[in-house]
C-alpha atoms as a PDB file:
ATOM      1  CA  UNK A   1    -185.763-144.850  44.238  1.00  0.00           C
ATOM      2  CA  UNK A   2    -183.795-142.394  46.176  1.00  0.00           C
ATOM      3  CA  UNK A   3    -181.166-139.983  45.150  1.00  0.00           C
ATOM      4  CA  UNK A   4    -178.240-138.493  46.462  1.00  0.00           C
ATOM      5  CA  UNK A   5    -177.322-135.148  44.972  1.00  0.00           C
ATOM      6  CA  UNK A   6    -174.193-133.424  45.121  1.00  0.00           C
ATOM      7  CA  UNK A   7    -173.376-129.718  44.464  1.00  0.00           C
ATOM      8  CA  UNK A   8    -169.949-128.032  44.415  1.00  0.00           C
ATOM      9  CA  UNK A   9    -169.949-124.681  44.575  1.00  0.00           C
ATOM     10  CA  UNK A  10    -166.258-122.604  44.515  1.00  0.00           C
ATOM     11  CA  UNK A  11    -167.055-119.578  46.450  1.00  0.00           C
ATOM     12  CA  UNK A  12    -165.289-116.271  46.112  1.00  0.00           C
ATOM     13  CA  UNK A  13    -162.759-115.475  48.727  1.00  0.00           C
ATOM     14  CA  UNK A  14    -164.052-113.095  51.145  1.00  0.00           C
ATOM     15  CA  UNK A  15    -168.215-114.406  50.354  1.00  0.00           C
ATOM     16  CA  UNK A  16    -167.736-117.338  52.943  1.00  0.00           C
ATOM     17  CA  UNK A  17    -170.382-115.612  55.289  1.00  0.00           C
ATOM     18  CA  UNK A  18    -172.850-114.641  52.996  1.00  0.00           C
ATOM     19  CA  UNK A  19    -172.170-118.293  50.811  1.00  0.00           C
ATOM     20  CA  UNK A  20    -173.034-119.669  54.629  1.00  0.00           C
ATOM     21  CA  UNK A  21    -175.975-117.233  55.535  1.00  0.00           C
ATOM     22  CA  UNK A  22    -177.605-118.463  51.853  1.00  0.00           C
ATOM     23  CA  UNK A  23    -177.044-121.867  52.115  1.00  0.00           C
ATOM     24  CA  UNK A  24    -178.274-122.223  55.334  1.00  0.00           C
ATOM     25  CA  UNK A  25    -181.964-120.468  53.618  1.00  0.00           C
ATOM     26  CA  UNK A  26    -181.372-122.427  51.089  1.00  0.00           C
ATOM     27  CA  UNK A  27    -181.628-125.885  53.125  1.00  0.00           C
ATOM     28  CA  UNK A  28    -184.355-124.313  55.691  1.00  0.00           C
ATOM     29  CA  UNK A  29    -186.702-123.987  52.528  1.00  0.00           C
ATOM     30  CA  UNK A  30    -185.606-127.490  51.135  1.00  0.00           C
ATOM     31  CA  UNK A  31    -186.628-129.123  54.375  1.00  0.00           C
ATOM     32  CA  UNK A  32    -189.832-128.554  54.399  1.00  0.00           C
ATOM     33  CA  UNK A  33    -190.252-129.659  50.302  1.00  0.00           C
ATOM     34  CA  UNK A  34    -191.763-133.032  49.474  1.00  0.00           C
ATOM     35  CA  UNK A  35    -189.027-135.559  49.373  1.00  0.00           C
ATOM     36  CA  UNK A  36    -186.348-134.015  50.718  1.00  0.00           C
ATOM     37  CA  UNK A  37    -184.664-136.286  53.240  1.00  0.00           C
ATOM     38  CA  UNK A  38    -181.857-134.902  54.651  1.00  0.00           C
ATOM     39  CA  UNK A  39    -178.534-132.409  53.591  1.00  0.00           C
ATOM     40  CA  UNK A  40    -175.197-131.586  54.924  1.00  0.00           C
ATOM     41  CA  UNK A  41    -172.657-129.131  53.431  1.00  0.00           C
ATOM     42  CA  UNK A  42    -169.155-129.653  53.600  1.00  0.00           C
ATOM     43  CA  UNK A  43    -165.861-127.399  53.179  1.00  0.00           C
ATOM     44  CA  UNK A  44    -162.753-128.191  51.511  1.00  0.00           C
ATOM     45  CA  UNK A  45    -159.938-128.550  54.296  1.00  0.00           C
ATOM     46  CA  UNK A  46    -156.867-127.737  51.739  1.00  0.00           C
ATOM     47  CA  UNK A  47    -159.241-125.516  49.556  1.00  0.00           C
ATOM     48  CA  UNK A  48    -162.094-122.864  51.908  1.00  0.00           C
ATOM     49  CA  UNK A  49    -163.074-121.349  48.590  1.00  0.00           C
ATOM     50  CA  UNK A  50    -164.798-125.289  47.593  1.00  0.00           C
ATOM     51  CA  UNK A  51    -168.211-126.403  48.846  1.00  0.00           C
ATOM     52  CA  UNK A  52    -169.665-129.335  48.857  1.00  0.00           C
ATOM     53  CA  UNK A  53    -173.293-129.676  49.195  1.00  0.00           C
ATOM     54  CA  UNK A  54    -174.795-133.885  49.699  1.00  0.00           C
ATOM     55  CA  UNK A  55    -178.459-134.124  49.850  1.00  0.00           C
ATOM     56  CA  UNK A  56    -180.751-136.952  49.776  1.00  0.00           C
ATOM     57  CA  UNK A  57    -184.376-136.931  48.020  1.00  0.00           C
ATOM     58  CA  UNK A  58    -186.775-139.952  48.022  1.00  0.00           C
ATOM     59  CA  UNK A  59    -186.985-140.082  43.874  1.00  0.00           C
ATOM     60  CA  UNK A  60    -185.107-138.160  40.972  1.00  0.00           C
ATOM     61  CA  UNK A  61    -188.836-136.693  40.157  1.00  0.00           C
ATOM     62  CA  UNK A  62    -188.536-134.740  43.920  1.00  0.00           C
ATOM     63  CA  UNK A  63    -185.351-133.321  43.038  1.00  0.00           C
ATOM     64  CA  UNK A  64    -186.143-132.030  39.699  1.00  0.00           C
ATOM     65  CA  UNK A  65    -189.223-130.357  41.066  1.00  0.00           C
ATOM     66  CA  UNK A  66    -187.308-128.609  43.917  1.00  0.00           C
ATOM     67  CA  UNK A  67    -184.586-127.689  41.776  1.00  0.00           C
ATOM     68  CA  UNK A  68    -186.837-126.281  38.786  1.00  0.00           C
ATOM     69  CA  UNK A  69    -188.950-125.031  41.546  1.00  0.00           C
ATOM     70  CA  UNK A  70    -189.743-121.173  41.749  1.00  0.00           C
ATOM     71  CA  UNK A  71    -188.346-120.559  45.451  1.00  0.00           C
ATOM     72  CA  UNK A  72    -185.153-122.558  44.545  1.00  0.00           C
ATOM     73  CA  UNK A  73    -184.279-120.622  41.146  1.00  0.00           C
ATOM     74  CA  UNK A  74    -184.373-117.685  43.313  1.00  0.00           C
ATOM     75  CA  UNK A  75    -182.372-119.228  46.400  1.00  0.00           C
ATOM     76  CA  UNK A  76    -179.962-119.789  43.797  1.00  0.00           C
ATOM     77  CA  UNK A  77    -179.727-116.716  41.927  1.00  0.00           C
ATOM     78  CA  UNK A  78    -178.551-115.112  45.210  1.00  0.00           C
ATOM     79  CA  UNK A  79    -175.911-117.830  45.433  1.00  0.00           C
ATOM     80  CA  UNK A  80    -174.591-117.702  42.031  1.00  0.00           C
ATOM     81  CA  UNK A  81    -173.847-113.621  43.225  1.00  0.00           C
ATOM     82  CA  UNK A  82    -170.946-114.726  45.648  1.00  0.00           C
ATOM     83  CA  UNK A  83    -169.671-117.897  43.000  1.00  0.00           C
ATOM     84  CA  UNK A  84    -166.246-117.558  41.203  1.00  0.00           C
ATOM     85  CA  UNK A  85    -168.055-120.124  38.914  1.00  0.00           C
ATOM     86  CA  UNK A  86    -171.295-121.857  37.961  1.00  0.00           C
ATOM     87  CA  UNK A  87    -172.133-124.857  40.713  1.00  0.00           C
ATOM     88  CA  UNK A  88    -171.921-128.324  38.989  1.00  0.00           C
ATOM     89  CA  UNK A  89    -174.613-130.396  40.157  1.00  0.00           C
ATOM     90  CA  UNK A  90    -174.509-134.051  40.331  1.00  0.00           C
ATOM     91  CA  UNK A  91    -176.886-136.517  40.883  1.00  0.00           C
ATOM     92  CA  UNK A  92    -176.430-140.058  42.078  1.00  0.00           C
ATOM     93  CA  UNK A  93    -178.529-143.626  42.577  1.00  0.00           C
ATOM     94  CA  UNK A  94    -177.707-146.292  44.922  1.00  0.00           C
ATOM     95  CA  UNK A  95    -176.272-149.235  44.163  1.00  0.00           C
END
């Protein structure tokens, strides 16, 4: 069954670009994963510094390998450099 998976990330004032530059990596790499179906990223319109990140897999099992994956954990790493915070990830079914 598909998934949705959301991601907020808070990103430090002044790291919009690079946040932007690595997210947009981040997604190129995803698209071409098993599973993935599609993404979108979306910014806070009271709050810039808040991301959200929506992405769709076709099972929970093509997530968790693309998130435990070796080219993500590294995507990430870079991201978690420009973070005021850890990004809380959330994952959803359908109803």
């Amino acid at each position: 069954m598909a998934v949705k998976v959301i991601i907020e990330r808070r990103v430090t004032k002044g790291k919009d670009m690079d946040l932007a530059n690595l997210m947009r990596d981040l997604r190129a790499k995803a698209m071409f994963t098993k599973g993935y179906i599609s993404g979108e990223t979306l910014r806070d319109h009271e709050d810039p510094t808040l991301y959200i990140t929506i992405s769709t897999w076709k099972s929970y099992e093509d997530w968790k390998a693309w998130e435990e994956s070796e080219v993500r954990k590294e995507m990430q790493a870079k991201i978690d450099t420009v973070l005021e915070n850890t990004a809380l990830n959330r994952i959803f079914d359908f109803a």
